[in-house]
C-alpha atoms as a PDB file:
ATOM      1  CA  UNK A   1      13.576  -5.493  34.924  1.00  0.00           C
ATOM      2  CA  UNK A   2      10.047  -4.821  36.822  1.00  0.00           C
ATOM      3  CA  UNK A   3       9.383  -2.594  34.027  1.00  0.00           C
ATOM      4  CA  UNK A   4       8.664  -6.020  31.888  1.00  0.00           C
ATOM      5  CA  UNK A   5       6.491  -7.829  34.539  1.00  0.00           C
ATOM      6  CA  UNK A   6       2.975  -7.882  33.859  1.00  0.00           C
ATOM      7  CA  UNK A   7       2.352  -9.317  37.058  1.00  0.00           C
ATOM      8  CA  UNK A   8      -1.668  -8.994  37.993  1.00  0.00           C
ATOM      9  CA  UNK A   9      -2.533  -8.064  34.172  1.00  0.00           C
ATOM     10  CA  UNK A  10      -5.367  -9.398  32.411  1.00  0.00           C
ATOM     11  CA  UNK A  11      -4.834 -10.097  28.565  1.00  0.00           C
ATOM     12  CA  UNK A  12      -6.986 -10.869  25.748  1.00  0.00           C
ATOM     13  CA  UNK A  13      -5.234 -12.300  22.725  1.00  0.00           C
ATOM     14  CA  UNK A  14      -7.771 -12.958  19.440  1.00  0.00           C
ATOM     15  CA  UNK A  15      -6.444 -16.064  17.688  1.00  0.00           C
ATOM     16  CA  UNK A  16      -4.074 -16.979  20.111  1.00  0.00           C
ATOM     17  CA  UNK A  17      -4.986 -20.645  20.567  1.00  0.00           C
ATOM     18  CA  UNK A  18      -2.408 -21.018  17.160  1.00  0.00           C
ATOM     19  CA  UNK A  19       0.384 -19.680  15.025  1.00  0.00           C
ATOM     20  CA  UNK A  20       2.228 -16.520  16.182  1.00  0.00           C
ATOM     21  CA  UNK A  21      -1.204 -15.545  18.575  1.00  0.00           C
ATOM     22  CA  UNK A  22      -0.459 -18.232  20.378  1.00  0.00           C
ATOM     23  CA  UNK A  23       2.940 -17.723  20.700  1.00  0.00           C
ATOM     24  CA  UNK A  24       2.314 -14.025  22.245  1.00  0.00           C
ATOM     25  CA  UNK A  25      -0.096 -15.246  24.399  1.00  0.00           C
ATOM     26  CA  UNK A  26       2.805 -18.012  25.719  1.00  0.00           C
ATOM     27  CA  UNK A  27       4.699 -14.770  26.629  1.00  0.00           C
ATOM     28  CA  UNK A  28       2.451 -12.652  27.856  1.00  0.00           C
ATOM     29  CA  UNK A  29       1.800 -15.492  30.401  1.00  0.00           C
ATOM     30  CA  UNK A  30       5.652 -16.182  31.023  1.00  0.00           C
ATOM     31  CA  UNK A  31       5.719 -12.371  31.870  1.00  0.00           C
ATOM     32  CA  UNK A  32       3.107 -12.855  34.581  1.00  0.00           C
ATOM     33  CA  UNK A  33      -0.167 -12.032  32.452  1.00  0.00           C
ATOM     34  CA  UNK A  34      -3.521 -13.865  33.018  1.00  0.00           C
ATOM     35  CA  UNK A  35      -4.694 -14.981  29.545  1.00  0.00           C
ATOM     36  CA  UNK A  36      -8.204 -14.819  28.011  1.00  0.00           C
ATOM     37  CA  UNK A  37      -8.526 -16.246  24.524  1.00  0.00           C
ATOM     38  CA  UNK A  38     -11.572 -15.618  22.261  1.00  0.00           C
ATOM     39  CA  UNK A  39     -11.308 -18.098  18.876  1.00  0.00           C
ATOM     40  CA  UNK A  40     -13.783 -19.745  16.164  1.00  0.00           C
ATOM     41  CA  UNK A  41     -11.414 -22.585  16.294  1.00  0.00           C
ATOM     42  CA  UNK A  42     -11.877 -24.659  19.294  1.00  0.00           C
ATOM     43  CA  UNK A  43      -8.549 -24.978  21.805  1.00  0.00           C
ATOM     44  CA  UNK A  44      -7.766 -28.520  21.442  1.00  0.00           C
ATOM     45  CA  UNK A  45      -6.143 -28.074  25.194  1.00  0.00           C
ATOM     46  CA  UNK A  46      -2.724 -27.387  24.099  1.00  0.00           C
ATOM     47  CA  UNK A  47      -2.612 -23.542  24.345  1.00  0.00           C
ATOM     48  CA  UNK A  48      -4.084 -24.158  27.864  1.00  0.00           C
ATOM     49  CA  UNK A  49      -1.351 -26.312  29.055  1.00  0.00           C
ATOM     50  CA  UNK A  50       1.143 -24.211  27.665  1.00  0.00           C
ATOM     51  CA  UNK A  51      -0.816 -20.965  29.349  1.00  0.00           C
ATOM     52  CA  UNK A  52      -1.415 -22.938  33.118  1.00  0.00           C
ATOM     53  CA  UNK A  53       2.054 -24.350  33.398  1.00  0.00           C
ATOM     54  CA  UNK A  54       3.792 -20.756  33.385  1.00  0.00           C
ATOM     55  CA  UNK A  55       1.423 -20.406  36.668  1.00  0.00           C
ATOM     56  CA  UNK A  56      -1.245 -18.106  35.040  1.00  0.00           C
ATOM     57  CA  UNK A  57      -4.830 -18.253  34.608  1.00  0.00           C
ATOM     58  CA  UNK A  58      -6.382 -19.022  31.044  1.00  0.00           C
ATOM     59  CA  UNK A  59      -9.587 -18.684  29.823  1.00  0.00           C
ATOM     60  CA  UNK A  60     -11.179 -19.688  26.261  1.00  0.00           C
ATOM     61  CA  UNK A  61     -14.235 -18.197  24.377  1.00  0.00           C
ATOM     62  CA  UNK A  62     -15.590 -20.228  21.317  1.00  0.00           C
ATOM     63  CA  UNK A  63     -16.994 -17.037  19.872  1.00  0.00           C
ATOM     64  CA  UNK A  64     -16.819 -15.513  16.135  1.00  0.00           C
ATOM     65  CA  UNK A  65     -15.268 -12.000  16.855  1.00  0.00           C
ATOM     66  CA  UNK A  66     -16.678 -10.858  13.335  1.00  0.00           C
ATOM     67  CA  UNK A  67     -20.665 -10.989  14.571  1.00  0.00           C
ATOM     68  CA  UNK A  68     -22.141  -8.086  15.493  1.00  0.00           C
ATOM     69  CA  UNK A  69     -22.109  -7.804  19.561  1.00  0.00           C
ATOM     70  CA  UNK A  70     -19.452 -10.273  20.104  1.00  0.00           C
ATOM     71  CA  UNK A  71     -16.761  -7.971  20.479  1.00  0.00           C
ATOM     72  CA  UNK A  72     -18.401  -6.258  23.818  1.00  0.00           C
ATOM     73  CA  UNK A  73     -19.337  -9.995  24.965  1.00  0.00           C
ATOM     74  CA  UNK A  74     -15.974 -11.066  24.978  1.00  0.00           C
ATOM     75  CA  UNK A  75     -14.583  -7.635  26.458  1.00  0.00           C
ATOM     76  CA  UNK A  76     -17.327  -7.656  29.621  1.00  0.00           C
ATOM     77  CA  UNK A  77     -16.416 -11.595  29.951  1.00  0.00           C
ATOM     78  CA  UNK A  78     -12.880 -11.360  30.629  1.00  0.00           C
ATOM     79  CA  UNK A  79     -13.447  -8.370  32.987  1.00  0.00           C
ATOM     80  CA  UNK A  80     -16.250 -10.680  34.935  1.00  0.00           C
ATOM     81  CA  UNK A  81     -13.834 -13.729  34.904  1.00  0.00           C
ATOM     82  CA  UNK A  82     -10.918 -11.762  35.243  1.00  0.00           C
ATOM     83  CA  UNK A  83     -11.738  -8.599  36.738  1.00  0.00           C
ATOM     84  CA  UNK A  84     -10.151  -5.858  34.195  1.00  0.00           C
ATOM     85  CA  UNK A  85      -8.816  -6.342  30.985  1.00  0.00           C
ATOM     86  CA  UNK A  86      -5.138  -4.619  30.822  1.00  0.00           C
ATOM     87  CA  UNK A  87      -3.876  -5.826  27.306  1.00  0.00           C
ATOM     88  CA  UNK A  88      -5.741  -6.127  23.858  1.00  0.00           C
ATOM     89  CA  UNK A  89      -3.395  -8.173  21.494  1.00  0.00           C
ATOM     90  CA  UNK A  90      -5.888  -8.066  17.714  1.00  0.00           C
ATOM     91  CA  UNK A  91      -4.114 -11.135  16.651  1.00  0.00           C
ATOM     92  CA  UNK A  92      -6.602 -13.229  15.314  1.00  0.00           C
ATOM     93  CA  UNK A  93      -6.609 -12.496  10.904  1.00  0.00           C
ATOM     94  CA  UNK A  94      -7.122 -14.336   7.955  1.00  0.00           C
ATOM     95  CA  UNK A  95      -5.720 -14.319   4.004  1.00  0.00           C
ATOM     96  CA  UNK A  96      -7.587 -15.432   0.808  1.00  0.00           C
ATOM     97  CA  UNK A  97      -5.272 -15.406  -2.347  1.00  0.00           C
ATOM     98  CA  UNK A  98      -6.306 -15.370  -5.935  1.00  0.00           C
ATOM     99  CA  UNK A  99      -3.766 -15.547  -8.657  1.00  0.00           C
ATOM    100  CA  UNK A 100      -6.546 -13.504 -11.335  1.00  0.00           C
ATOM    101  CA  UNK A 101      -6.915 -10.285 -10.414  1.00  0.00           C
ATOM    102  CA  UNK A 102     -10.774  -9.768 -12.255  1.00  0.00           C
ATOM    103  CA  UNK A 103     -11.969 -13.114  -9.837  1.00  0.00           C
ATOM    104  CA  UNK A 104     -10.831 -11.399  -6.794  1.00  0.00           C
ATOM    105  CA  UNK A 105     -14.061  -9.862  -5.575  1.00  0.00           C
ATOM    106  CA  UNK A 106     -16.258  -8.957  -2.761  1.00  0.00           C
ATOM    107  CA  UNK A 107     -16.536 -12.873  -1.483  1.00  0.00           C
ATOM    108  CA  UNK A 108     -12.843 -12.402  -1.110  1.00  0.00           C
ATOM    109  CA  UNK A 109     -13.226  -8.945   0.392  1.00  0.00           C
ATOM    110  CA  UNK A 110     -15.656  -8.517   2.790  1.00  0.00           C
ATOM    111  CA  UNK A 111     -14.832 -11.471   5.086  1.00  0.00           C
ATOM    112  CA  UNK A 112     -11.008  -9.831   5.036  1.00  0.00           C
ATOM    113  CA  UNK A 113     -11.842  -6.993   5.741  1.00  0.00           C
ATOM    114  CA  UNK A 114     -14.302  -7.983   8.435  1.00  0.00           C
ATOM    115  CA  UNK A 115     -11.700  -9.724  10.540  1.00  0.00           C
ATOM    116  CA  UNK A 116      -8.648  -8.200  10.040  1.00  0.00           C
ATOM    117  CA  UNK A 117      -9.719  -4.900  10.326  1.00  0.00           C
ATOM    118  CA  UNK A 118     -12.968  -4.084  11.569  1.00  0.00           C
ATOM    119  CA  UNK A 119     -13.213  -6.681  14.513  1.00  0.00           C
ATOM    120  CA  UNK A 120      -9.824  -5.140  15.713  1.00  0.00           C
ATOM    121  CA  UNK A 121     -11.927  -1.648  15.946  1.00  0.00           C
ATOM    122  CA  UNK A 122     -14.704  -2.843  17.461  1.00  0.00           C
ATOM    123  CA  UNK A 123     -12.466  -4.957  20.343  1.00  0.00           C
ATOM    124  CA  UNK A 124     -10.546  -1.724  20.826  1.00  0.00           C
ATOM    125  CA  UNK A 125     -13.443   0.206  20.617  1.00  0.00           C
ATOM    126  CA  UNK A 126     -15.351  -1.655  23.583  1.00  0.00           C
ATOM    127  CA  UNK A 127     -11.867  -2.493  25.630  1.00  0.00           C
ATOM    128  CA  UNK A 128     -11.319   1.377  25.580  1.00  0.00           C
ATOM    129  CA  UNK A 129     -14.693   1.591  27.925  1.00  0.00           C
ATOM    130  CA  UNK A 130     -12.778  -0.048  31.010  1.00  0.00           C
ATOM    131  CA  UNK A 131      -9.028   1.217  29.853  1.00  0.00           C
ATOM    132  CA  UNK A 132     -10.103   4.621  29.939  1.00  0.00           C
ATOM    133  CA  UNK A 133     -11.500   4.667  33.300  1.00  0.00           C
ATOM    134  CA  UNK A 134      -8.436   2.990  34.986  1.00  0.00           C
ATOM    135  CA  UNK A 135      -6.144   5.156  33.130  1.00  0.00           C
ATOM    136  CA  UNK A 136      -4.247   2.390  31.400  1.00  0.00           C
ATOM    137  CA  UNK A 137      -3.944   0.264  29.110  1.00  0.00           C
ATOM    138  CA  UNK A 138      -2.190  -1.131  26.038  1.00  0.00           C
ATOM    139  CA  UNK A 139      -3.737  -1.981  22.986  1.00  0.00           C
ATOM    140  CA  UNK A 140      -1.026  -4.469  20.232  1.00  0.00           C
ATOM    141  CA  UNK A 141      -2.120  -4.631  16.630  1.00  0.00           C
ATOM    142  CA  UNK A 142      -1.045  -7.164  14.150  1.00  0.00           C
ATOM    143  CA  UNK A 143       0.115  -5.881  11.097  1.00  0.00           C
ATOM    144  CA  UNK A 144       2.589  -7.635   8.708  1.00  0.00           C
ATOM    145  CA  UNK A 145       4.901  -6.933   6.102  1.00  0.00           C
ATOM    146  CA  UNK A 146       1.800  -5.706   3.552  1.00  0.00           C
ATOM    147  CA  UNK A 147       1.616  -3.047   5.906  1.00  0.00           C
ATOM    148  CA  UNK A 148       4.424  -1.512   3.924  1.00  0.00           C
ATOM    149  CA  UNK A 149       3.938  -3.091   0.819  1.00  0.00           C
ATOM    150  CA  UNK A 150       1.118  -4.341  -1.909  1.00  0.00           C
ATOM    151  CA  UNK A 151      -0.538  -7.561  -1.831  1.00  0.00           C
ATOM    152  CA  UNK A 152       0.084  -9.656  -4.922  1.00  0.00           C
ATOM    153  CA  UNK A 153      -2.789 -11.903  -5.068  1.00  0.00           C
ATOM    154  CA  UNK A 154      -4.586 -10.825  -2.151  1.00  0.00           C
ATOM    155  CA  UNK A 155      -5.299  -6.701  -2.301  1.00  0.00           C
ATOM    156  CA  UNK A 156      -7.789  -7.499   0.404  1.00  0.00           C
ATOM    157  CA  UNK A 157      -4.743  -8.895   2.539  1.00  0.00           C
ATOM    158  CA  UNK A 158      -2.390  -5.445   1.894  1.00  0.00           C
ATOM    159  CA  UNK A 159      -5.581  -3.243   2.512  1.00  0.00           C
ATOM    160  CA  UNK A 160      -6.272  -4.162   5.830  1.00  0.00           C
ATOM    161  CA  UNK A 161      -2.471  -4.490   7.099  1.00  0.00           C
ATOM    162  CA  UNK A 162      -2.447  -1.101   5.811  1.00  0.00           C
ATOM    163  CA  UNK A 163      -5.699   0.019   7.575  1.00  0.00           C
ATOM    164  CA  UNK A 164      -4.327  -1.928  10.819  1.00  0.00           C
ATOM    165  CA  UNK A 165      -0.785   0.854  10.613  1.00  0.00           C
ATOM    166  CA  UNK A 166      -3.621   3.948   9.817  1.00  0.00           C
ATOM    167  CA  UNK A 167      -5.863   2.524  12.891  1.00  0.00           C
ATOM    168  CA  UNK A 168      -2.813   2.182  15.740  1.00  0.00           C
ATOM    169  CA  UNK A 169      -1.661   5.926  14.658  1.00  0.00           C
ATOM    170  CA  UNK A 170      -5.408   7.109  14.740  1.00  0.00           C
ATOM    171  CA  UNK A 171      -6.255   5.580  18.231  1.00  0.00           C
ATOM    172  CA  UNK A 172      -3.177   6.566  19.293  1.00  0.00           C
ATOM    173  CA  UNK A 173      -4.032   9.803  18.878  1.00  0.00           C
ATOM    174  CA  UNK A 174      -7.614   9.455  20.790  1.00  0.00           C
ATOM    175  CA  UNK A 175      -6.064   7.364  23.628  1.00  0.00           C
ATOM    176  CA  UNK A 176      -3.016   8.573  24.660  1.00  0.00           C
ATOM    177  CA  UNK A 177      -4.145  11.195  26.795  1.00  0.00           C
ATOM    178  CA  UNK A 178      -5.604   8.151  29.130  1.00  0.00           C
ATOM    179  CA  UNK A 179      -2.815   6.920  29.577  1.00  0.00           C
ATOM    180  CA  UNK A 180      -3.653   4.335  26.968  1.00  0.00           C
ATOM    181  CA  UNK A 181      -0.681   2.912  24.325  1.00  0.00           C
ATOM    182  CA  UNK A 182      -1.413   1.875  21.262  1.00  0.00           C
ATOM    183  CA  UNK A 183       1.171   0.181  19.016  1.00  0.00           C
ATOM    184  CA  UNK A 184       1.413  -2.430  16.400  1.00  0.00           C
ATOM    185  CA  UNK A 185       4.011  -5.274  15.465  1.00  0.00           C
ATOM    186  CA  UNK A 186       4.751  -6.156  11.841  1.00  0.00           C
ATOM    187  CA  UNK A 187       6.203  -9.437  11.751  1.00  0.00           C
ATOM    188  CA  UNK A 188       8.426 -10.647   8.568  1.00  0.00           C
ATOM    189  CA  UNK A 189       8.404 -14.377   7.354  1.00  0.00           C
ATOM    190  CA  UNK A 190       7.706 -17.004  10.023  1.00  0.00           C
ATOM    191  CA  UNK A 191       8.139 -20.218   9.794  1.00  0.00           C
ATOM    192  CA  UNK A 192       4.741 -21.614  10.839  1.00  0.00           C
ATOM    193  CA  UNK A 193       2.005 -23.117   9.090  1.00  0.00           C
ATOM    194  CA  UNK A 194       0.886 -20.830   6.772  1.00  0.00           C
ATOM    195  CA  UNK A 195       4.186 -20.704   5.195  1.00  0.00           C
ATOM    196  CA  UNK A 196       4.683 -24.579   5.499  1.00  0.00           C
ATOM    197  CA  UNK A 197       4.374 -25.013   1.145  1.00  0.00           C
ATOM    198  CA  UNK A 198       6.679 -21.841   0.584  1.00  0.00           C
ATOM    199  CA  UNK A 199       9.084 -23.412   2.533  1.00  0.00           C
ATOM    200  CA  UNK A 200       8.559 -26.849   1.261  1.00  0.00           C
ATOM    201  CA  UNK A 201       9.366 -25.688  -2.776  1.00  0.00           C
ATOM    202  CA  UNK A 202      13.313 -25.262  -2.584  1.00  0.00           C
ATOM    203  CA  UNK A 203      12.911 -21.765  -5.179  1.00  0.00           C
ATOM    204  CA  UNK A 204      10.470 -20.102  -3.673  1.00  0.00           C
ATOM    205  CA  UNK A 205      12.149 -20.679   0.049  1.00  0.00           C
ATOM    206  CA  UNK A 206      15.388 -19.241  -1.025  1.00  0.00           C
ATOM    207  CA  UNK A 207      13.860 -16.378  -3.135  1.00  0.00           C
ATOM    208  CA  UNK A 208      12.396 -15.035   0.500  1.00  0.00           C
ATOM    209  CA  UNK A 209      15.759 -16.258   2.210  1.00  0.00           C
ATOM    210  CA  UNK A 210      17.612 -14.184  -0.222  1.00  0.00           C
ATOM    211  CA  UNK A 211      15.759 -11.178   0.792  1.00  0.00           C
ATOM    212  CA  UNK A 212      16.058 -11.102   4.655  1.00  0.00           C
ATOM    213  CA  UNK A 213      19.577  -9.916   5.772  1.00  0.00           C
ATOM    214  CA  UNK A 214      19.457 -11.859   8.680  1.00  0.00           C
ATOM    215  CA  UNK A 215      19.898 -15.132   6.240  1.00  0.00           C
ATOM    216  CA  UNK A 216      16.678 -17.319   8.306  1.00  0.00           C
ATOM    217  CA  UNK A 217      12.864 -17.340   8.658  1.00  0.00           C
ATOM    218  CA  UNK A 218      11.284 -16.116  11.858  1.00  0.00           C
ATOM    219  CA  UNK A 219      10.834 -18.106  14.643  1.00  0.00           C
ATOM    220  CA  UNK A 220       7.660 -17.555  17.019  1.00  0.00           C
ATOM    221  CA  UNK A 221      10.551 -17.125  20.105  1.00  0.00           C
ATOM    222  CA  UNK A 222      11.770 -13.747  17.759  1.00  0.00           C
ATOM    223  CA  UNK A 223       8.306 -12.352  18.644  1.00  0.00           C
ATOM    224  CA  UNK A 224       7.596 -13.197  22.399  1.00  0.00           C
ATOM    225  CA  UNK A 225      10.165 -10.134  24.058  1.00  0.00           C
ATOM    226  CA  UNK A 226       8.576  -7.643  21.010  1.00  0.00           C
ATOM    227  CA  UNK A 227       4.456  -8.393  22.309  1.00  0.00           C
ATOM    228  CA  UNK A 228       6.397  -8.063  25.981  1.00  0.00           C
ATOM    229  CA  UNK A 229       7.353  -4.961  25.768  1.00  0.00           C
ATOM    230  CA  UNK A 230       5.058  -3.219  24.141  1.00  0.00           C
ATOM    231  CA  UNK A 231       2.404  -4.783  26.904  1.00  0.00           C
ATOM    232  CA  UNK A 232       4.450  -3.289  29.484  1.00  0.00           C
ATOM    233  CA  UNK A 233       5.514  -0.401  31.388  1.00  0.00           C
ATOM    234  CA  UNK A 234       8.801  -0.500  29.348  1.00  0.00           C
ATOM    235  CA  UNK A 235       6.995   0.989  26.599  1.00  0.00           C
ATOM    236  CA  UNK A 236       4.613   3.506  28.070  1.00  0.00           C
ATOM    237  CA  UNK A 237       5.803   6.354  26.222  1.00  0.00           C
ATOM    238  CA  UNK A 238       6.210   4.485  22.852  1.00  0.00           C
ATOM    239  CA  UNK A 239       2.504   5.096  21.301  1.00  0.00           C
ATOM    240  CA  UNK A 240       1.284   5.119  17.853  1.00  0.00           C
ATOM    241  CA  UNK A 241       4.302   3.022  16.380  1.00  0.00           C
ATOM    242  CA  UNK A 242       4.544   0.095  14.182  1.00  0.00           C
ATOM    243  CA  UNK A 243       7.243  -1.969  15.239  1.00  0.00           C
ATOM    244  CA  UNK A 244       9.075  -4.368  12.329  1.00  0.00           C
ATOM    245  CA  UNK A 245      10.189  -7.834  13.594  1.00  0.00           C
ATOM    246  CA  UNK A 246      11.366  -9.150  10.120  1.00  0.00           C
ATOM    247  CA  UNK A 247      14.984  -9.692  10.088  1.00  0.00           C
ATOM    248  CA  UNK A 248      15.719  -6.575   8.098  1.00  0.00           C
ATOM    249  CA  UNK A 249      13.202  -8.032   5.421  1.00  0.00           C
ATOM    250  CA  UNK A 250      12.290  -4.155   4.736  1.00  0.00           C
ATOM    251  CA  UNK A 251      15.972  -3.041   4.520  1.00  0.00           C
ATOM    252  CA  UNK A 252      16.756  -4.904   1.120  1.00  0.00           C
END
């Protein structure tokens, strides 16, 4: 079971002061991990009590990880707080819907594509200047199931969980030979916030219901031993896959 601890490993986990980030950043810290957290959205101290009381050391950044030279701020701040940075969980994304198709447009695109996609380059791209020199590291994208399939309503959305799947295999393929993993998790339907009025309207929860085998909606615990392993030495010679969390949702 040592291959699981990430005992002395520094992690930094966009958007994990809420939803499923914060969730993997709750087990990266129960498996020994020292958490740094970089979010627009202030941490209202909840994510730090949860973080401190497994033992582990948390730091926040109020930053926008979308501006240009933020990324390599928040990479050289949790190596000068911290003293390396280990793990690189892109968590942090956002999704704009719009029912008509010819009103979806670059307002809806850009800012998409900007966080889900490109800031997750450009923090992989600057952690990959201290993981290569220590030989190690592990990089976790967030993908989701418009990874796999279009985006009704939000082509923006399905683009970039796309590009994330296209980017893991790519620096996968640059990285490895540093000893360097790079894998992504696709999570099904959760039941968090974002899905709160889905699950609220009795016909549209049982339409998704009817569609994962496993009969139930996520829960953020279904995710913690998936972001685990892949941050640990359990997984050092998985690299370059996309791992499905989604109760079979894909399967029917």
């Amino acid at each position: 079971m040592s291959f699981f601890s990430l005992k002395g490993k520094n992690a930094i986990i966009t958007g994990g002061n809420g939803g499923l980030g914060q969730a993997f950043a709750l087990a990266l810290a129960k498996a020994g991990a020292n958490i740094f957290i970089p979010s627009i959205v202030e941490d209202d101290g909840t994510t730090q009590k949860l973080i401190e009381s497994t033992g582990q050391k948390y730091r926040f950044m109020l930053t926008d990880i979308t501006k240009a030279g933020e990324p390599q701020k928040i990479i050289e701040t949790c190596v000068k707080e911290l003293g390396s940075v280990d793990i690189l969980v892109n968590s942090a994304g956002m999704s704009i819907n719009e029912p008509d198709v010819l009103k979806y447009n670059r307002s809806q695109w850009d800012p998409m594509i900007a966080l889900n996609l490109t800031a997750a380059f450009e923090l992989s791209h600057e952690a990959g200047k201290f993981m290569i020199p220590q030989q190690s590291g592990k990089i976790i994208n967030i993908g989701s199931m418009f990874s796999f399939l279009g985006g009704q309503w939000s082509p923006a959305y399905a683009a970039t969980k796309h590009g994330i799947v296209g980017f893991t295999k790519a620096y996968c393929d640059e990285l490895a030979q540093f000893n360097i993993q790079v894998n992504a998790i696709a999570p099904g339907y959760y039941a968090t916030k974002i899905t709160e009025q889905t699950r609220a309207n009795s016909a549209s929860n049982q339409r998704v219901l009817d569609h994962i085998p496993a009969g139930r909606w996520g829960d953020r615990l279904d995710l913690m031993g998936t972001v685990v392993f892949l941050a640990s030495k359990a997984s050092d010679y998985v690299n370059g896959h996309t791992l499905t969390v989604d109760g079979g949702y894909l399967v029917r």
